[in-house]
N, C-alpha and C. Protein backbone atom coordinates (compact mmCIF):
# COMPACT_ATOMS: atom_id res chain seq x y z
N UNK A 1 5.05 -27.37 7.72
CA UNK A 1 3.61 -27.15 7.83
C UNK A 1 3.32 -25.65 7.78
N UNK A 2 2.11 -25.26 6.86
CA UNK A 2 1.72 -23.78 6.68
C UNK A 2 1.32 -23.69 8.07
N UNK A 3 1.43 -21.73 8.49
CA UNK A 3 0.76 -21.73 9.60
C UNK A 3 -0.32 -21.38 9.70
N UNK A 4 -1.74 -22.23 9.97
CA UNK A 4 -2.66 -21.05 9.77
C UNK A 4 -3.51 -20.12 10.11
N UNK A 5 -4.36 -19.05 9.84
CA UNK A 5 -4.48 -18.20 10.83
C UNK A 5 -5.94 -17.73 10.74
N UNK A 6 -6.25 -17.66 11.98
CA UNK A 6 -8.01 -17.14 12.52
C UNK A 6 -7.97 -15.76 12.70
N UNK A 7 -8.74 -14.92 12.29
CA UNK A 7 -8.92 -13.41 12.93
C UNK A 7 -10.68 -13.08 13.14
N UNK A 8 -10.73 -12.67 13.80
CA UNK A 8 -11.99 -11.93 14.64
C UNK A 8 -11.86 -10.33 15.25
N UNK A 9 -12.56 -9.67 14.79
CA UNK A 9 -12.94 -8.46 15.66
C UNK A 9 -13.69 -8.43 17.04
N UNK A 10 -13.03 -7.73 17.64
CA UNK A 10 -13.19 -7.71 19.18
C UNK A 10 -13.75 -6.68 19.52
N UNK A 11 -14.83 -6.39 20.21
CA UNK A 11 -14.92 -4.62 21.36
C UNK A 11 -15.27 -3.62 19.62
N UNK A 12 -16.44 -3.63 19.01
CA UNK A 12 -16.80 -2.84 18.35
C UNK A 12 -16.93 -1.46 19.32
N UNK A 13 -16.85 -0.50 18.92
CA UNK A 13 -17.75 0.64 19.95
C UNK A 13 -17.86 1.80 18.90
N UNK A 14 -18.71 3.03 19.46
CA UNK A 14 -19.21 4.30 19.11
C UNK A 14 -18.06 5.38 18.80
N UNK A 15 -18.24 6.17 18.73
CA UNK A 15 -17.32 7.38 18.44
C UNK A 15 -16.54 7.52 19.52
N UNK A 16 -15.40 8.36 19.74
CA UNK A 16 -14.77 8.84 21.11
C UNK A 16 -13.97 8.70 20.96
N UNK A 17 -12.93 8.07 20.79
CA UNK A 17 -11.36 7.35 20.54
C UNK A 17 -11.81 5.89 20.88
N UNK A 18 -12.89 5.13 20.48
CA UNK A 18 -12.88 4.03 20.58
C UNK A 18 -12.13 2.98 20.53
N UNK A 19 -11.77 1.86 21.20
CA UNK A 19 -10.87 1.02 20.75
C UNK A 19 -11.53 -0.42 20.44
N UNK A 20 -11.29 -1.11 18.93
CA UNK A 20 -11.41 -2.43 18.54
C UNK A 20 -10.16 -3.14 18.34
N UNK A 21 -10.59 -4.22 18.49
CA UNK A 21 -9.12 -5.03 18.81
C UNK A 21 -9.68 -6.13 17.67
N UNK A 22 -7.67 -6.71 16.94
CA UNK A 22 -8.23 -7.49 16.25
C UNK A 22 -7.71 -8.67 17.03
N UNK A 23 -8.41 -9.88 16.64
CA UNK A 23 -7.35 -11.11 17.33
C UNK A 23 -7.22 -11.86 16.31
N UNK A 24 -6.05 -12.54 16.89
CA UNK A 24 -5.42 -13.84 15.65
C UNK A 24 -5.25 -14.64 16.29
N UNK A 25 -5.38 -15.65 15.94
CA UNK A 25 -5.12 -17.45 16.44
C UNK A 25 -4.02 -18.23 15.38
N UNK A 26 -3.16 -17.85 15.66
CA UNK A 26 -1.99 -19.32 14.52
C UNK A 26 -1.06 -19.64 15.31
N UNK A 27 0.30 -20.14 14.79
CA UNK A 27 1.39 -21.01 15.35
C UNK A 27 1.82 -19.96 16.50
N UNK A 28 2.72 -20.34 17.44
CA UNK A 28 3.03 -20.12 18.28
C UNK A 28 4.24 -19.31 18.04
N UNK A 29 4.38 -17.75 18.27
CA UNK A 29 5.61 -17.19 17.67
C UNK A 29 5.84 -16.27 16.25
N UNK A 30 4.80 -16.87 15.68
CA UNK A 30 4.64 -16.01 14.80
C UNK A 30 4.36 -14.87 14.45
N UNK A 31 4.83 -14.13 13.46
CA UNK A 31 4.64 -12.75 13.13
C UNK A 31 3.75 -12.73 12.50
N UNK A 32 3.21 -11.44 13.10
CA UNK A 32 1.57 -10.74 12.44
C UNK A 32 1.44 -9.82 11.82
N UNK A 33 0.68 -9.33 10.63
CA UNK A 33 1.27 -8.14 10.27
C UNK A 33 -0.47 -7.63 9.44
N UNK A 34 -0.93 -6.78 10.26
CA UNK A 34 -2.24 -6.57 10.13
C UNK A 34 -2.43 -5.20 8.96
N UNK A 35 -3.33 -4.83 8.17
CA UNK A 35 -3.61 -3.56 7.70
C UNK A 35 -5.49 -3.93 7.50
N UNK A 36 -5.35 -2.63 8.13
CA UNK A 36 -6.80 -1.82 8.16
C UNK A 36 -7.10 -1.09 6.97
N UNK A 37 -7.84 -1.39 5.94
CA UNK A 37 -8.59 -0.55 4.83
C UNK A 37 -9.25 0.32 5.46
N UNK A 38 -9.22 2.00 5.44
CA UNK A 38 -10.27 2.41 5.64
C UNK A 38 -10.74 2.97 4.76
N UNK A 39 -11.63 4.20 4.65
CA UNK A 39 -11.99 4.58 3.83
C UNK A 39 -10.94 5.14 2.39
N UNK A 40 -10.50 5.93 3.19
CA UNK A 40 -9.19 7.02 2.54
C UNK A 40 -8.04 6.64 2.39
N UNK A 41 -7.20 5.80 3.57
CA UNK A 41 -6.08 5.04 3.90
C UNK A 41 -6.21 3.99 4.39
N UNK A 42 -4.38 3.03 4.31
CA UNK A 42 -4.74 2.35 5.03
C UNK A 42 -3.53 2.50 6.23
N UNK A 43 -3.61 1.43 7.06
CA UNK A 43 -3.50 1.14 8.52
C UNK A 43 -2.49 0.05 8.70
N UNK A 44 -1.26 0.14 8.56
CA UNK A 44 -0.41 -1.62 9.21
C UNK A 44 -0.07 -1.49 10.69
N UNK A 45 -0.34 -2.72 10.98
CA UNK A 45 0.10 -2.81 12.22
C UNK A 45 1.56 -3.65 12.35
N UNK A 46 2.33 -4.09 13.29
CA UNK A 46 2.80 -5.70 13.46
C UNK A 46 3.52 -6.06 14.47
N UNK A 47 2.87 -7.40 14.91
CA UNK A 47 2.92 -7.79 16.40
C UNK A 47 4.02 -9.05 16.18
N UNK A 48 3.50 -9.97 17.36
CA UNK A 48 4.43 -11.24 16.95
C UNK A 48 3.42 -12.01 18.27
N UNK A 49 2.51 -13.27 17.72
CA UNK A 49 2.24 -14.13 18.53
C UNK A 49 2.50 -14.81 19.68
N UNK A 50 1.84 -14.74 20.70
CA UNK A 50 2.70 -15.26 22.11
C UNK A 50 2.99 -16.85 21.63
N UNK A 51 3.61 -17.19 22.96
CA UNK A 51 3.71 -18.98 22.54
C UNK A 51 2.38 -19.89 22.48
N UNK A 52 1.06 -19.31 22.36
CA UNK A 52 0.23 -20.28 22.64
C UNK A 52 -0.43 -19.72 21.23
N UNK A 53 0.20 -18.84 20.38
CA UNK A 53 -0.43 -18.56 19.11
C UNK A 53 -1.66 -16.98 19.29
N UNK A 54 -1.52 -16.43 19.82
CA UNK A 54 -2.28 -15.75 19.85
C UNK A 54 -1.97 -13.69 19.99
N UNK A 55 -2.50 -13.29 19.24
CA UNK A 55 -2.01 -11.69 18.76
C UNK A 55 -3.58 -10.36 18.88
N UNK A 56 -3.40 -9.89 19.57
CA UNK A 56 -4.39 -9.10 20.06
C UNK A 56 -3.72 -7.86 19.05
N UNK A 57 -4.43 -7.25 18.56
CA UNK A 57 -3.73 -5.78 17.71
C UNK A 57 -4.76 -4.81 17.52
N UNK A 58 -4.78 -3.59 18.38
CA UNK A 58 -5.80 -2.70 18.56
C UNK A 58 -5.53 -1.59 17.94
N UNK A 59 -6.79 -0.95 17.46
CA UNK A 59 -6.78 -0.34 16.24
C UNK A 59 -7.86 1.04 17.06
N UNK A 60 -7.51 2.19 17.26
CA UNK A 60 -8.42 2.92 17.79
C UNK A 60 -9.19 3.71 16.24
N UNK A 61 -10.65 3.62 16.24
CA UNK A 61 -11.68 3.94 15.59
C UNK A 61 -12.40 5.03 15.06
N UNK A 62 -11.78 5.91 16.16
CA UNK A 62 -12.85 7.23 16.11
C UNK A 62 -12.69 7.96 15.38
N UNK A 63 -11.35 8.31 13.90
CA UNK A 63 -12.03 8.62 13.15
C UNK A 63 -12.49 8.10 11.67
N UNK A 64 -12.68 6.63 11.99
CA UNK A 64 -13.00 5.89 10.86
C UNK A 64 -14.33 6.35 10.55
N UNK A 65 -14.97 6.41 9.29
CA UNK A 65 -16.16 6.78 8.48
C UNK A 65 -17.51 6.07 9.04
N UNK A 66 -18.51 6.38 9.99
CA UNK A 66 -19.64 5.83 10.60
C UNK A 66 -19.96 5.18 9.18
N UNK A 67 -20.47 3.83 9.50
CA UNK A 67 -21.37 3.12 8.36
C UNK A 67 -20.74 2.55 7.08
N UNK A 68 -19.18 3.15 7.10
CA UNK A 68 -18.18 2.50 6.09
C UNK A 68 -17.78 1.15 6.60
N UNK A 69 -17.84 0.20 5.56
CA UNK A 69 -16.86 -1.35 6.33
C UNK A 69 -15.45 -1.22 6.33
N UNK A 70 -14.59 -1.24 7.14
CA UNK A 70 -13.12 -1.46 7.06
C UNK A 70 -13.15 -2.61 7.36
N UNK A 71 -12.30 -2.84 6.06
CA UNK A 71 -11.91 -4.62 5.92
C UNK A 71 -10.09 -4.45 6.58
N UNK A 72 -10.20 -5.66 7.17
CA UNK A 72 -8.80 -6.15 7.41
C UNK A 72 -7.94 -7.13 7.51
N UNK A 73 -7.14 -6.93 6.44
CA UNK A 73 -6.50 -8.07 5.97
C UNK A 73 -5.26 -8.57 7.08
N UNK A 74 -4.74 -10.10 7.35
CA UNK A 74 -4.07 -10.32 8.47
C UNK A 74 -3.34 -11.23 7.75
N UNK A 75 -1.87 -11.59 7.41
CA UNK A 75 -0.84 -12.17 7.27
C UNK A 75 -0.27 -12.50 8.48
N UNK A 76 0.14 -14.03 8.42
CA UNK A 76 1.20 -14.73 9.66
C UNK A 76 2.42 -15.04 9.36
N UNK A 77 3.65 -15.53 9.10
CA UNK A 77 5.13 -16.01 8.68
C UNK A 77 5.44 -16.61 10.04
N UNK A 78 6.14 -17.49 10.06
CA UNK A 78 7.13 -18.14 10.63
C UNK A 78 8.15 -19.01 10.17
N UNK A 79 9.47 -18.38 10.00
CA UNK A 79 10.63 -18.69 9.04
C UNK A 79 9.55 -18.62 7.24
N UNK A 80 9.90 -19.34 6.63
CA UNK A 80 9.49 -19.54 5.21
C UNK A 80 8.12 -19.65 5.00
N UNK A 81 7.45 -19.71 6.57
CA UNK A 81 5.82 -20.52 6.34
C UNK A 81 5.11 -19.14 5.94
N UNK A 82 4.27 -19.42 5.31
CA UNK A 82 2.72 -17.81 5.34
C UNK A 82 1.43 -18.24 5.52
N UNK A 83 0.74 -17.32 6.19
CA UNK A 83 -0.68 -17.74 5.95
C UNK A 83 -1.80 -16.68 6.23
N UNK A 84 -2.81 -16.32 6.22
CA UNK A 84 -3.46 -15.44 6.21
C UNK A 84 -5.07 -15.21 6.19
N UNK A 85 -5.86 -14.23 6.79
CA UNK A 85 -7.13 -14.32 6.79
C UNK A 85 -7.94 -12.87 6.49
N UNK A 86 -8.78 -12.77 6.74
CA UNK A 86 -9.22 -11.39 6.74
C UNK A 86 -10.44 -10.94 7.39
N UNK A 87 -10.99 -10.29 7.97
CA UNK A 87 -11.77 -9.80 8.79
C UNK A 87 -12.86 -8.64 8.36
N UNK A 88 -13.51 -8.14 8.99
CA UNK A 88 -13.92 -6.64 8.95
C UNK A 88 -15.09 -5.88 9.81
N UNK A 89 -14.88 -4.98 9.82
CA UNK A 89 -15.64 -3.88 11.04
C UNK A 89 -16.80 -2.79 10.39
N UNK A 90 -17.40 -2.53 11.08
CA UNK A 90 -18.23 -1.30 10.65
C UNK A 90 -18.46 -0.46 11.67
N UNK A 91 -17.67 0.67 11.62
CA UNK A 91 -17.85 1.53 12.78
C UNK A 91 -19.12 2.39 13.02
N UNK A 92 -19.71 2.45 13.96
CA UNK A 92 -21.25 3.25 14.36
C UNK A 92 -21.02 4.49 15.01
N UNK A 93 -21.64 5.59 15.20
CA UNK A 93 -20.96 6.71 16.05
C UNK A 93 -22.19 6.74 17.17
């Protein structure tokens, strides 16, 4: 069975060293492996899902581009399985 996977942005905020968090919802155990588009670059992260499926991966903001969208793309694996979603933010200052 594919695994498959939910993401949501969490805790938008303003300038400062802000922190947004992304979350994921898939299989239990699985590896996460996040990248942040921003303007200029991008951003990988990679976690690994607790047992109840779930991956918090925080991304601090402050100096992402006010009013630019950073999209973010989220891949899951477990052994051979893949699956994937994508998200995105707009930072405000």
């Amino acid at each position: 069975m594919t695994p498959q996977a939910f993401c949501y942005v969490f805790g938008i905020n303003g300038g400062g060293g802000a922190l947004t968090d992304v979350r994921v919802r898939t299989t239990g155990l699985a590896k996460v492996v996040t990248v942040a588009h921003y303007r200029t670059t991008n951003h990988k992260k990679m976690a690994k899902a607790g047992p109840g499926g779930r991956a918090t991966i925080p991304y601090y903001i402050s100096g992402a581009t006010p009013g630019y969208k950073v999209r973010v793309t989220v891949s899951v694996s477990k052994g051979t399985r893949i699956g994937s979603c994508s998200t995105s933010f707009t930072p405000h200052r």
